[in-house]
C-alpha atoms as a PDB file:
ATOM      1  CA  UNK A   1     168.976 150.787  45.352  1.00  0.00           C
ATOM      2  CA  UNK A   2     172.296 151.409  46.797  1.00  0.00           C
ATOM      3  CA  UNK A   3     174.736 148.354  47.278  1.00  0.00           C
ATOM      4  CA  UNK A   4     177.028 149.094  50.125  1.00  0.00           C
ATOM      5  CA  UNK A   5     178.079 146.612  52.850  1.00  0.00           C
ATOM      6  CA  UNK A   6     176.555 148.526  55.068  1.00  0.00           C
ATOM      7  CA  UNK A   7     172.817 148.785  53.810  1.00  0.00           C
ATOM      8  CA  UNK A   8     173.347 144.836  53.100  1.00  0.00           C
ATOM      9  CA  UNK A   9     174.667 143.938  56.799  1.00  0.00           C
ATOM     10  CA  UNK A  10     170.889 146.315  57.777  1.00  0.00           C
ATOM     11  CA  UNK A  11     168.688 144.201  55.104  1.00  0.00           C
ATOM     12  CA  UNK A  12     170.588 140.720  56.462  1.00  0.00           C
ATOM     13  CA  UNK A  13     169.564 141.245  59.950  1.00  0.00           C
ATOM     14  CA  UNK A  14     166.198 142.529  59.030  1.00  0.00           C
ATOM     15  CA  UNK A  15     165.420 139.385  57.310  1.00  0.00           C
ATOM     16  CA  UNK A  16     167.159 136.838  59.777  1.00  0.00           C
ATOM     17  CA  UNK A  17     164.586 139.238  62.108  1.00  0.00           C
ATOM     18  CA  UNK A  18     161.562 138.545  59.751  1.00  0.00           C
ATOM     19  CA  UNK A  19     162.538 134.962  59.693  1.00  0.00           C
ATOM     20  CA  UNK A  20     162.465 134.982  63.518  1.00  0.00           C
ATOM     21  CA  UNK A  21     159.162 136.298  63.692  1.00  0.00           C
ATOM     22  CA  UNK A  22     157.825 133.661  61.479  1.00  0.00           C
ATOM     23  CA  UNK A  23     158.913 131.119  63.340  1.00  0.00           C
ATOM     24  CA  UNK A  24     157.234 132.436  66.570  1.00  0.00           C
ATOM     25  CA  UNK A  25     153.366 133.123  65.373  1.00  0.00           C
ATOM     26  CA  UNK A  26     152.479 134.704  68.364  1.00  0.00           C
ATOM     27  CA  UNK A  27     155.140 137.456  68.122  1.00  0.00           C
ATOM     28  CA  UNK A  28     154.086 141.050  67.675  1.00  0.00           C
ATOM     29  CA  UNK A  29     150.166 140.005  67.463  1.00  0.00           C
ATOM     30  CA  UNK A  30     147.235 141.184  69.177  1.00  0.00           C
ATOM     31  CA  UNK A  31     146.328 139.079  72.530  1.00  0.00           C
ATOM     32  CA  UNK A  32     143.413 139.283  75.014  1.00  0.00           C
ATOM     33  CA  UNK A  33     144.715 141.169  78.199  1.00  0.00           C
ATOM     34  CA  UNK A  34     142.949 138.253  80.729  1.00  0.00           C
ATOM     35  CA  UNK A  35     141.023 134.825  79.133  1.00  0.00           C
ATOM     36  CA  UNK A  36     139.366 132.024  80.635  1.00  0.00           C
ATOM     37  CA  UNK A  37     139.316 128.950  78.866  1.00  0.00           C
ATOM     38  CA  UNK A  38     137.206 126.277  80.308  1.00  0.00           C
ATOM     39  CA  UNK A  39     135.141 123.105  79.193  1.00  0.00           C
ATOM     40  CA  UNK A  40     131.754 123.669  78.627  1.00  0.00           C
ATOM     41  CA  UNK A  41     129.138 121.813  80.752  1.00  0.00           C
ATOM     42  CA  UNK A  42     127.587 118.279  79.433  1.00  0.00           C
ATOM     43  CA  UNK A  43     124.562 119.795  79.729  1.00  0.00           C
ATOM     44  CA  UNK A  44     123.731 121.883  76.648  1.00  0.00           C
ATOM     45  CA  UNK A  45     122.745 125.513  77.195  1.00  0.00           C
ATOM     46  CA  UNK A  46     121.455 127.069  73.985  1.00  0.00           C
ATOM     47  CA  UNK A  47     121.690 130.743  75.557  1.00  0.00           C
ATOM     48  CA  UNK A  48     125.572 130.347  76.573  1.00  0.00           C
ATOM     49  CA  UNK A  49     126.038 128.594  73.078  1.00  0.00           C
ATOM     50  CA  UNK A  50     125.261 132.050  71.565  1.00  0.00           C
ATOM     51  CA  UNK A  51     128.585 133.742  70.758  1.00  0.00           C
ATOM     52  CA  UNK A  52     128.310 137.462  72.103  1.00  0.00           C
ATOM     53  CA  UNK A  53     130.738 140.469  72.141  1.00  0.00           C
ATOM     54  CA  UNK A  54     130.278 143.182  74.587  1.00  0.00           C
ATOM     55  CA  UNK A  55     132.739 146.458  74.475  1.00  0.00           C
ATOM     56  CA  UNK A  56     136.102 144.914  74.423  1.00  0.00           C
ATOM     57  CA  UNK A  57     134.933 141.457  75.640  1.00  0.00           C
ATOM     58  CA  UNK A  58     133.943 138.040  74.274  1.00  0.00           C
ATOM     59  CA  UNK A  59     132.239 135.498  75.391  1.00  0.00           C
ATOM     60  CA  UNK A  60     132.060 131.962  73.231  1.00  0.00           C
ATOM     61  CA  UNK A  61     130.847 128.747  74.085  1.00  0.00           C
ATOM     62  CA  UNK A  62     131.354 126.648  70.888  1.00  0.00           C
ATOM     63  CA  UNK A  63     133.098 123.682  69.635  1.00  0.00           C
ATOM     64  CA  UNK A  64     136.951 124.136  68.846  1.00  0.00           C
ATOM     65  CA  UNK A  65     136.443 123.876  65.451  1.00  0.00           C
ATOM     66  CA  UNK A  66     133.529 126.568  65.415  1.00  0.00           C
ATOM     67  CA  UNK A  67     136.384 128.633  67.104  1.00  0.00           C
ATOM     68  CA  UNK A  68     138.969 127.855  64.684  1.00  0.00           C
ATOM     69  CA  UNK A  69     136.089 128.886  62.278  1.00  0.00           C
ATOM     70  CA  UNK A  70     135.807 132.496  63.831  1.00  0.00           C
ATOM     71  CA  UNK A  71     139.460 133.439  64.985  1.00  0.00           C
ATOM     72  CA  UNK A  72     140.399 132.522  60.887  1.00  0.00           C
ATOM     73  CA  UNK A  73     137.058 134.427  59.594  1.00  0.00           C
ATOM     74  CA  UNK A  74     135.397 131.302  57.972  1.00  0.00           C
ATOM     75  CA  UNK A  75     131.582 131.240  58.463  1.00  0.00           C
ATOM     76  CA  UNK A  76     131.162 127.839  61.044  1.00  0.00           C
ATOM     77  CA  UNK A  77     128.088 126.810  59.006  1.00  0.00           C
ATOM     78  CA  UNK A  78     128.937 127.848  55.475  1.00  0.00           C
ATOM     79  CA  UNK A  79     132.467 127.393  55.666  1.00  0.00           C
ATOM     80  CA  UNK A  80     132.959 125.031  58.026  1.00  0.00           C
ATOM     81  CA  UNK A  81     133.977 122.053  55.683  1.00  0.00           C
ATOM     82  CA  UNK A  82     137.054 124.144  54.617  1.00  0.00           C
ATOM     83  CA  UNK A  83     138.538 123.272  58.091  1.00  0.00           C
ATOM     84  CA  UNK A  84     140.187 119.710  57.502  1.00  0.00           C
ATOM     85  CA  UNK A  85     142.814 117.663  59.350  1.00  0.00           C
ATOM     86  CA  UNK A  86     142.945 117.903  63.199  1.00  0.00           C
ATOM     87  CA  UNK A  87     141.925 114.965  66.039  1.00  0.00           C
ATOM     88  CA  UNK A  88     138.155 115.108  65.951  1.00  0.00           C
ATOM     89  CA  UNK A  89     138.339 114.185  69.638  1.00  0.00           C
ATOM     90  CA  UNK A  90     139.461 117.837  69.859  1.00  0.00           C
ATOM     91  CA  UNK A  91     138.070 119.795  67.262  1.00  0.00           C
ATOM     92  CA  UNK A  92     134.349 118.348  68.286  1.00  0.00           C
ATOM     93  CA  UNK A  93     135.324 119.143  72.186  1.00  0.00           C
ATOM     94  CA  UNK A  94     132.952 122.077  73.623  1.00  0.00           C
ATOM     95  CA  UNK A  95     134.812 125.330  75.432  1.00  0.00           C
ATOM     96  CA  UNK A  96     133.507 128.429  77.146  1.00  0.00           C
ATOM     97  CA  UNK A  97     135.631 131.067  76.538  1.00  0.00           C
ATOM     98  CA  UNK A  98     135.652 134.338  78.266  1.00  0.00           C
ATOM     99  CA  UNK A  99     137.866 137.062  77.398  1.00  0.00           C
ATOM    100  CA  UNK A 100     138.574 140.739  77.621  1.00  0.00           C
ATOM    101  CA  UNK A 101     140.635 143.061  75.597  1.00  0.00           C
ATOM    102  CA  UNK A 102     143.234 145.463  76.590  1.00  0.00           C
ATOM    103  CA  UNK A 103     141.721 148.347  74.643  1.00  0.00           C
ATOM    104  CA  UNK A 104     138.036 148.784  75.246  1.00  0.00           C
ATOM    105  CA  UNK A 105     137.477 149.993  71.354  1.00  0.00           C
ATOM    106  CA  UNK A 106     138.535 146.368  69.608  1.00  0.00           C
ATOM    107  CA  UNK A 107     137.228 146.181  66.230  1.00  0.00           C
ATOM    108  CA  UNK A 108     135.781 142.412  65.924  1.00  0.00           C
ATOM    109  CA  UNK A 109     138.585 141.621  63.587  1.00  0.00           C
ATOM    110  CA  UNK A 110     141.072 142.135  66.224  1.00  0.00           C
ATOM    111  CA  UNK A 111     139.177 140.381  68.218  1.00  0.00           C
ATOM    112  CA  UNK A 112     139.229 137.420  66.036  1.00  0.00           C
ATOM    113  CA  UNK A 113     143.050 137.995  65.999  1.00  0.00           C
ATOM    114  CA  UNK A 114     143.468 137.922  69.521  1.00  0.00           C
ATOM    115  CA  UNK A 115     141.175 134.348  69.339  1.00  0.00           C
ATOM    116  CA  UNK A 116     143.687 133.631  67.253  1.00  0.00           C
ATOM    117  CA  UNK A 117     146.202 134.341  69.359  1.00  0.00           C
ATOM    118  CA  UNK A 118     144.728 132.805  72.532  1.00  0.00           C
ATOM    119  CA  UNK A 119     144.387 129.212  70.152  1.00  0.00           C
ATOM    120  CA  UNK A 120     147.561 129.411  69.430  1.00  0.00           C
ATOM    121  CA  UNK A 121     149.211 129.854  72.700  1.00  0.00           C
ATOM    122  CA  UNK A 122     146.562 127.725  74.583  1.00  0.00           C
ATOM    123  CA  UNK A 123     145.534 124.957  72.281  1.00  0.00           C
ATOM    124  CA  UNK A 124     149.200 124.872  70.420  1.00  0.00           C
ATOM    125  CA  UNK A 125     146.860 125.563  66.998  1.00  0.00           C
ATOM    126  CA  UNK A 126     148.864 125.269  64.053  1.00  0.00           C
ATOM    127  CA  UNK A 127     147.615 125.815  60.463  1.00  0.00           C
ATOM    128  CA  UNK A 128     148.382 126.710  57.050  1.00  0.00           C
ATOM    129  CA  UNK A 129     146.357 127.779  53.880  1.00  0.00           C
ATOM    130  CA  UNK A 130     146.472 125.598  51.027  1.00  0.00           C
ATOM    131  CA  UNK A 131     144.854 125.821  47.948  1.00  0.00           C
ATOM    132  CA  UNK A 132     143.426 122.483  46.311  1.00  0.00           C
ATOM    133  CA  UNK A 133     141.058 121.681  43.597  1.00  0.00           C
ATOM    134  CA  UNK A 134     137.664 119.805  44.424  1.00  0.00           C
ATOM    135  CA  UNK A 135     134.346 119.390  42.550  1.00  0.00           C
ATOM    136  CA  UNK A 136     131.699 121.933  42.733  1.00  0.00           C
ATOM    137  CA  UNK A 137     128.812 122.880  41.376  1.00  0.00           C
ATOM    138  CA  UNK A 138     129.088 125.918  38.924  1.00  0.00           C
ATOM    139  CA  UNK A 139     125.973 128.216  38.012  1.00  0.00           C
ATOM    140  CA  UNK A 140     125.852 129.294  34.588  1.00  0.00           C
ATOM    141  CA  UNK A 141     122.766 130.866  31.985  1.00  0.00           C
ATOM    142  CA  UNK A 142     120.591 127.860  30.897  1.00  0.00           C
ATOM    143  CA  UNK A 143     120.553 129.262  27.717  1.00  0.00           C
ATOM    144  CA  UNK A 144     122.824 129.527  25.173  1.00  0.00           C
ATOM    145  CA  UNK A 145     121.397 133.063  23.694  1.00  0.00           C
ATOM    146  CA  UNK A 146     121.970 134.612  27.154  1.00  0.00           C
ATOM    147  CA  UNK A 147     118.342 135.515  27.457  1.00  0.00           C
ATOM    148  CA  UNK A 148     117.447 135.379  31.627  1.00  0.00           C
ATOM    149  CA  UNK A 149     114.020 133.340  32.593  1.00  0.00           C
ATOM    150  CA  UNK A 150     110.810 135.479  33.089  1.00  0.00           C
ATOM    151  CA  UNK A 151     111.472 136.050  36.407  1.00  0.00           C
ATOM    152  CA  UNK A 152     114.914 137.803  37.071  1.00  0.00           C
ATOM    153  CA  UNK A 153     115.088 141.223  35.592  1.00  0.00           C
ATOM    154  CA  UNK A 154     117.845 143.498  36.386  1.00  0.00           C
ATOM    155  CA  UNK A 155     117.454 146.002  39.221  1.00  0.00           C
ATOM    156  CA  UNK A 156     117.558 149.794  39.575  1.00  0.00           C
ATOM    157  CA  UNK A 157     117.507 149.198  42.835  1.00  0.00           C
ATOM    158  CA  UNK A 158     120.466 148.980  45.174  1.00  0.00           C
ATOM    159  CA  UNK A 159     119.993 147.382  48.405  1.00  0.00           C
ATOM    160  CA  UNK A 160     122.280 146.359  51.371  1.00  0.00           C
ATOM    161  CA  UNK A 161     123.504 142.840  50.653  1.00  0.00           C
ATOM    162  CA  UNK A 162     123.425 140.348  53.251  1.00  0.00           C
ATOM    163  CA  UNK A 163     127.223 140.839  54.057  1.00  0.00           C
ATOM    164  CA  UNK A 164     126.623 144.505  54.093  1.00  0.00           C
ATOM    165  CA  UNK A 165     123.925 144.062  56.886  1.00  0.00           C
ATOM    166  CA  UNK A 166     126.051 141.612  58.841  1.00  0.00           C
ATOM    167  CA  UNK A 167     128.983 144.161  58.369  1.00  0.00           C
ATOM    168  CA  UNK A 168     127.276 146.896  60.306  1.00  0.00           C
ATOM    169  CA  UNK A 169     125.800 144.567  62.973  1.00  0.00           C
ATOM    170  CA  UNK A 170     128.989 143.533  63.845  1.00  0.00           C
ATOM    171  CA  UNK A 171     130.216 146.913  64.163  1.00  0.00           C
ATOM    172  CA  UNK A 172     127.813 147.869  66.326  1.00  0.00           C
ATOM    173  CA  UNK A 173     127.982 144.636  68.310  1.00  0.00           C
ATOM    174  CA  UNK A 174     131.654 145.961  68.655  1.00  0.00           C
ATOM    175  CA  UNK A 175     130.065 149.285  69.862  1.00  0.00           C
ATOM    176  CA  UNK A 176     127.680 147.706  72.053  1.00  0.00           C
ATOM    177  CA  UNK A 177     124.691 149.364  69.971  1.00  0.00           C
ATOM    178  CA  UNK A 178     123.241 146.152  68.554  1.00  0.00           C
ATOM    179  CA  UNK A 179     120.232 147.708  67.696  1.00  0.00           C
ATOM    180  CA  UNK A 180     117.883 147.174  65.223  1.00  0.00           C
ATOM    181  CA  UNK A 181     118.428 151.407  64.416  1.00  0.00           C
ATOM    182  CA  UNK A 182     122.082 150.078  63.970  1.00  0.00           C
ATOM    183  CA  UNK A 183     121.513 148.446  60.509  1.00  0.00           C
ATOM    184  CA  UNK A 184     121.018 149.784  57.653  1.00  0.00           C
ATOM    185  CA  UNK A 185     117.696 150.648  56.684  1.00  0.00           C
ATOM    186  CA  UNK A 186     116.490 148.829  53.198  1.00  0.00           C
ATOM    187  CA  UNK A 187     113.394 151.008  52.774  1.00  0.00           C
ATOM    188  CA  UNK A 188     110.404 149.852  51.313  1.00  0.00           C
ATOM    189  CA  UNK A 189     111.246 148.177  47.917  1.00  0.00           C
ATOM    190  CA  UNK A 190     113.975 146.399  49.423  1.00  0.00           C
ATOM    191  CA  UNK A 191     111.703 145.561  52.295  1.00  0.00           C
ATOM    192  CA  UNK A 192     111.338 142.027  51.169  1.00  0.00           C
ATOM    193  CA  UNK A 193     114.826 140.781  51.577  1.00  0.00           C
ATOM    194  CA  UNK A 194     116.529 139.514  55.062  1.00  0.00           C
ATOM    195  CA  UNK A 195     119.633 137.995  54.806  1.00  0.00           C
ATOM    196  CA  UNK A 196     118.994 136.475  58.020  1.00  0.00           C
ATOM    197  CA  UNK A 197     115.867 134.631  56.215  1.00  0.00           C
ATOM    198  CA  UNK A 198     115.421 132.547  52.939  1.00  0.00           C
ATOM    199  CA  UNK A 199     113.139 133.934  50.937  1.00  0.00           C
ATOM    200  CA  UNK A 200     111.377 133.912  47.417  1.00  0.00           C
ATOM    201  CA  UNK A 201     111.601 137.893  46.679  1.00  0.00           C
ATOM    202  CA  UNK A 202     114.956 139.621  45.984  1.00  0.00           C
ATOM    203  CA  UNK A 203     115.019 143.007  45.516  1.00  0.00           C
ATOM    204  CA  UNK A 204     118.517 144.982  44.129  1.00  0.00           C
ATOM    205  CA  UNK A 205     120.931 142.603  44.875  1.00  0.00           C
ATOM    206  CA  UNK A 206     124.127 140.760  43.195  1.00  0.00           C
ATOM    207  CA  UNK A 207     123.695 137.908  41.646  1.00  0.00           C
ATOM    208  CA  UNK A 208     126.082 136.284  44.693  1.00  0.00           C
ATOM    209  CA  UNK A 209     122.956 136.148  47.212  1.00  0.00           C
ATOM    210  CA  UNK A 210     121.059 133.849  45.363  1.00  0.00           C
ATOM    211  CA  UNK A 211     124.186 131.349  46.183  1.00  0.00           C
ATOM    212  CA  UNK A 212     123.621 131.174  49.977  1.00  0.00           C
ATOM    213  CA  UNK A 213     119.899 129.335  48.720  1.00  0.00           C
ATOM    214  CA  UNK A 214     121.842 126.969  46.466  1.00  0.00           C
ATOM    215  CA  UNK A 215     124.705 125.522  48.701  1.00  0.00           C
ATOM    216  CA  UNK A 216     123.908 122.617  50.852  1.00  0.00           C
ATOM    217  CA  UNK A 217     125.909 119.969  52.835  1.00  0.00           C
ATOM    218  CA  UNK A 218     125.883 117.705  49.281  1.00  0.00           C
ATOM    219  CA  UNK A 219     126.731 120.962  47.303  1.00  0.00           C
ATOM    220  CA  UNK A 220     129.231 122.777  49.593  1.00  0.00           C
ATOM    221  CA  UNK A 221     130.410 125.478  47.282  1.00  0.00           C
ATOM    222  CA  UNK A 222     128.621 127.225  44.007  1.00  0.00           C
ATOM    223  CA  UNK A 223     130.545 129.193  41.731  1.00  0.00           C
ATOM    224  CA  UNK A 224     129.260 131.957  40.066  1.00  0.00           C
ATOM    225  CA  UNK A 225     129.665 131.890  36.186  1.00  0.00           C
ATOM    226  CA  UNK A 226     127.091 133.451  34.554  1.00  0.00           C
ATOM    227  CA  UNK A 227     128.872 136.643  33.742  1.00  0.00           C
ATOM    228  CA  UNK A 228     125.848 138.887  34.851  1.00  0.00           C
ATOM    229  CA  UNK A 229     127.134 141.977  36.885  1.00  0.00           C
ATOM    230  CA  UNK A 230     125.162 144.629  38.213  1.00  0.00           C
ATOM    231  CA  UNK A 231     121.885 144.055  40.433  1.00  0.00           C
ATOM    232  CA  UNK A 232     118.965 142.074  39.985  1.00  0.00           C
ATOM    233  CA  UNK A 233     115.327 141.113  41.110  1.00  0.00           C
ATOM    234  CA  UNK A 234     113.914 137.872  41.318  1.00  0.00           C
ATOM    235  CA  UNK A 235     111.084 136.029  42.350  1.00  0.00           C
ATOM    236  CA  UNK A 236     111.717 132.227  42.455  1.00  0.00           C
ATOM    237  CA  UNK A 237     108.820 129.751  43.795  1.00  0.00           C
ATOM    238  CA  UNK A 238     109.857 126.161  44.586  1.00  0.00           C
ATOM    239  CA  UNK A 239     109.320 122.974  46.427  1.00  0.00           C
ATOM    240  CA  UNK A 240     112.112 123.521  49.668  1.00  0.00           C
ATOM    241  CA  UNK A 241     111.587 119.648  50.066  1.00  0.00           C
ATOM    242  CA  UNK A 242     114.281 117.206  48.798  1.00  0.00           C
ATOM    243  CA  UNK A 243     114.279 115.971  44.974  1.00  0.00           C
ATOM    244  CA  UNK A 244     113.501 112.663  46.194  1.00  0.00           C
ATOM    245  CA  UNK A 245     110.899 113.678  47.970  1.00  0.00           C
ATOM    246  CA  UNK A 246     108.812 116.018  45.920  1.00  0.00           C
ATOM    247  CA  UNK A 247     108.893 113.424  42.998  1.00  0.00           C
ATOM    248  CA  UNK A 248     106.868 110.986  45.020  1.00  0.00           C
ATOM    249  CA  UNK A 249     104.358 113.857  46.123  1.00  0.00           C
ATOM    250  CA  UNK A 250     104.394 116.909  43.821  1.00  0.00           C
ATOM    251  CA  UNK A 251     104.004 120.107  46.158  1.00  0.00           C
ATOM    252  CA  UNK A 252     101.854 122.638  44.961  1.00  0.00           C
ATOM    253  CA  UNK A 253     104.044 125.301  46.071  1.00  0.00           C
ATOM    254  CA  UNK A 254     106.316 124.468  42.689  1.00  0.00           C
ATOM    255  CA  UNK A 255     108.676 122.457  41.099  1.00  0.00           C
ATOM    256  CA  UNK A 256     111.861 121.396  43.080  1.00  0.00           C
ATOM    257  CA  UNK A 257     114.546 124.300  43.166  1.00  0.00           C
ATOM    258  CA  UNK A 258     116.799 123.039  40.616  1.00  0.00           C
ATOM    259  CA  UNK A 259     113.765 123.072  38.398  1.00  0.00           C
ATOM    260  CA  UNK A 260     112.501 126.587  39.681  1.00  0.00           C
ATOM    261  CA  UNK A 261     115.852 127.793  38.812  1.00  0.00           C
ATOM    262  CA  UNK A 262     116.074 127.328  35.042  1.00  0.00           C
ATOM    263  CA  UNK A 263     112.409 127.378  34.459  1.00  0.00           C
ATOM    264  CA  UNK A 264     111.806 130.743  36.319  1.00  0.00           C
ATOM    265  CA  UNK A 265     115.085 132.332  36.537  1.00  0.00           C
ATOM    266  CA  UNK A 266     117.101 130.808  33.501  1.00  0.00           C
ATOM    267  CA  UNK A 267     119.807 129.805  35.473  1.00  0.00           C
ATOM    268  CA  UNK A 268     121.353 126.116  35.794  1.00  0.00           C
ATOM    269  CA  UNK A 269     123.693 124.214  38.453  1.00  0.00           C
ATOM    270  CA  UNK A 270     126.577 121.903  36.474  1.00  0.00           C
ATOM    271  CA  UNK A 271     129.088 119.952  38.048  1.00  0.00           C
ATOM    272  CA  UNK A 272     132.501 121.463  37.420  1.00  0.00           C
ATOM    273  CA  UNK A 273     135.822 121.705  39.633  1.00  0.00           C
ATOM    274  CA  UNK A 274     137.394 124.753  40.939  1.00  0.00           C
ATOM    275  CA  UNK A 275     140.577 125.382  43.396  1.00  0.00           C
ATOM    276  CA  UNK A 276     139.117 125.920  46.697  1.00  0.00           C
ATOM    277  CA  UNK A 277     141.355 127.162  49.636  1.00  0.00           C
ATOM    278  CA  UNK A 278     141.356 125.178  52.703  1.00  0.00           C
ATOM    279  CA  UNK A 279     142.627 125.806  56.079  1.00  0.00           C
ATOM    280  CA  UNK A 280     144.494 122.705  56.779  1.00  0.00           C
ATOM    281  CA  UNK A 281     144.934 122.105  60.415  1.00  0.00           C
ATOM    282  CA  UNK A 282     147.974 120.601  61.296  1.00  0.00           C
ATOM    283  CA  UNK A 283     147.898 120.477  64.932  1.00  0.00           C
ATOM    284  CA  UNK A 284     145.617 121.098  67.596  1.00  0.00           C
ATOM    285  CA  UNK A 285     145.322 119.709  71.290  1.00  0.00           C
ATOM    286  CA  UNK A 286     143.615 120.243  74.550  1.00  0.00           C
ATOM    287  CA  UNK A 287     144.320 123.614  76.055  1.00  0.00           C
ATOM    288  CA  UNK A 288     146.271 124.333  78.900  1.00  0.00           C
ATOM    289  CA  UNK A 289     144.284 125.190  82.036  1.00  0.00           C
ATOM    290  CA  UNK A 290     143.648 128.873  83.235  1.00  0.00           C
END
C-alpha cells in the first residue's frame, strides 16, 4: 500500500470521520419519514396489540421491550430473555407506534432499522452486544453407538423450515400480499408440519426444528450437539403436561417429553454451558412526545 503523507493525511481524516459516526448512532441510518409514538390505552385491545406492516408502514402496539425485541431482530417470545438491564418501569411500559417510510418498497429489515432508529432518537435507547456464558441445556444422541431411536429416520424429503415459511410471509407482508398463495407450498408429504403449530409429525426437516418443542421459560436455550446433518422425519408422542404432573397421573397419550425423546427418538437433554450473546441495554427512558 503506498506510504505517502498524503494518502496518510486521507486515511487520518477518514478514520477521525468513522470515529465520528460512531459516536452519533443515528448518523447515516435509515429513519421513518413521519412516526407517532404514543402510550397505549389501559384498556387492553388484543387486535391493536397485533403488530402489522402495510406497504411502507408500521403499526405496533407492544411493550418497549417487545420493540427493542423487533427493531434488534430477537424473537419477543423466544428471545426475549436475551434483553437484560434497562428500568423495568420502562421496558414493561405499553406504546402504539405508527409509522411510515419514505420509500414505499421497505424491506422489513429496514424497517426494523428505522425502529431502530426511531428508539434511539425518541427513547434515547442505548445498547451493546455482549457475549457471556450461561447454563443451557445441550441435546446430544442417547446412545453411545450413535444408533437414532425407532422413530427418527432420515428424510429424502426437503421441506420449507419454519424460518423459511416465516421468511416469505414477511416478504409478502412487506408486499402487502399476505396471502396464504404467498407461502410456500409444502405439498402433501410435508403436509403435516406448521411451524406456526406444535406438532407430533415432522416431515424433511433439520434437526434445529425439533428445538423450538424443547425450549421453555426453565430451559431458555437448547444447543444442538448431536452432529446429525441433513433432514429428518420424526414422529414423537408425549405427555405436553408438566413432569410433575404426569407422574401423579400417567397420561395415556405417552410418557413425559423428556422421556418420549430418548425412548422414541434417541435423543437426550444434558445440562451444559455455552456463550450466549445478550443485548445488554444500557439505557432506555420514556420517549419524547410527538
Amino acid at each position: 500500500m503506498p506510504r505517502s503523507a498524503l494518502i496518510f493525511g486521507v486515511v487520518l481524516v477518514a478514520a477521525f470521520s468513522a470515529l465520528d459516526a460512531q459516536q452519533d448512532p443515528t448518523q447515516n441510518t435509515l429513519r421513518f419519514e413521519v412516526a407517532s409514538v404514543k402510550p397505549s390505552p389501559e384498556k387492553f385491545d388484543v387486535l391493536a396489540s397485533l403488530q402489522r406492516q402495510a406497504v411502507g408502514r408500521l403499526f405496533l402496539s407492544s411493550p418497549v421491550r417487545v420493540l427493542i425485541a423487533r427493531a434488534y431482530d430477537l424473537d419477543a417470545l423466544l428471545d426475549g430473555w436475551r434483553i437484560v438491564g434497562g428500568p423495568s418501569s420502562v421496558l414493561s411500559r405499553r406504546f402504539d407506534i405508527v409509522a411510515k417510510a419514505e420509500n414505499p418498497e421497505a424491506t422489513p429489515a429496514q424497517m426494523n432499522q428505522m425502529l431502530q432508529t426511531l428508539l434511539i432518537e425518541r427513547f434515547r435507547l442505548k445498547v451493546h452486544r455482549e457475549m457471556r456464558e450461561v447454563d443451557i441445556s445441550v441435546l446430544k444422541l442417547a446412545r453411545s453407538d450413535g444408533r437414532l431411536g425407532p422413530n427418527l429416520k432420515r428424510s429424502t424429503l426437503s421441506c420449507p423450515t419454519g424460518e423459511e415459511t416465516l421468511a416469505s410471509a414477511a416478504e409478502a407482508l412487506g408486499k402487502g400480499d399476505l396471502t396464504l398463495s404467498a407461502l410456500p407450498k409444502a405439498g402433501e408429504p410435508c403436509g403435516d408440519y406448521s411451524p406456526l403449530e406444535r406438532r407430533d409429525r415432522v416431515r424433511g426437516q433439520p434437526l434445529a426444528a425439533l428445538l423450538p418443542l424443547l425450549t421453555t421459560r426453565d430451559r431458555p436455550f437448547v444447543d444442538d450437539r448431536t452432529g446429525l446433518t441433513g433432514r429428518y422425519d420424526w414422529d414423537l408422542t408425549y405427555d405436553a403436561r408438566p413432569l410433575s404432573a404426569s407422574a401423579n397421573a400417567p397420561s395415556p397419550t405417552g410418557p413425559p417429553l423428556l422421556v418420549a425423546l430418548e425412548q422414541q427418538l434417541g435423543l437426550k437433554l444434558e445440562s451444559g454451558k455455552g456463550r450466549i450473546e445478550f443485548l445488554v441495554v444500557d439505557n432506555v427512558e420514556f420517549p419524547t412526545p410527538d
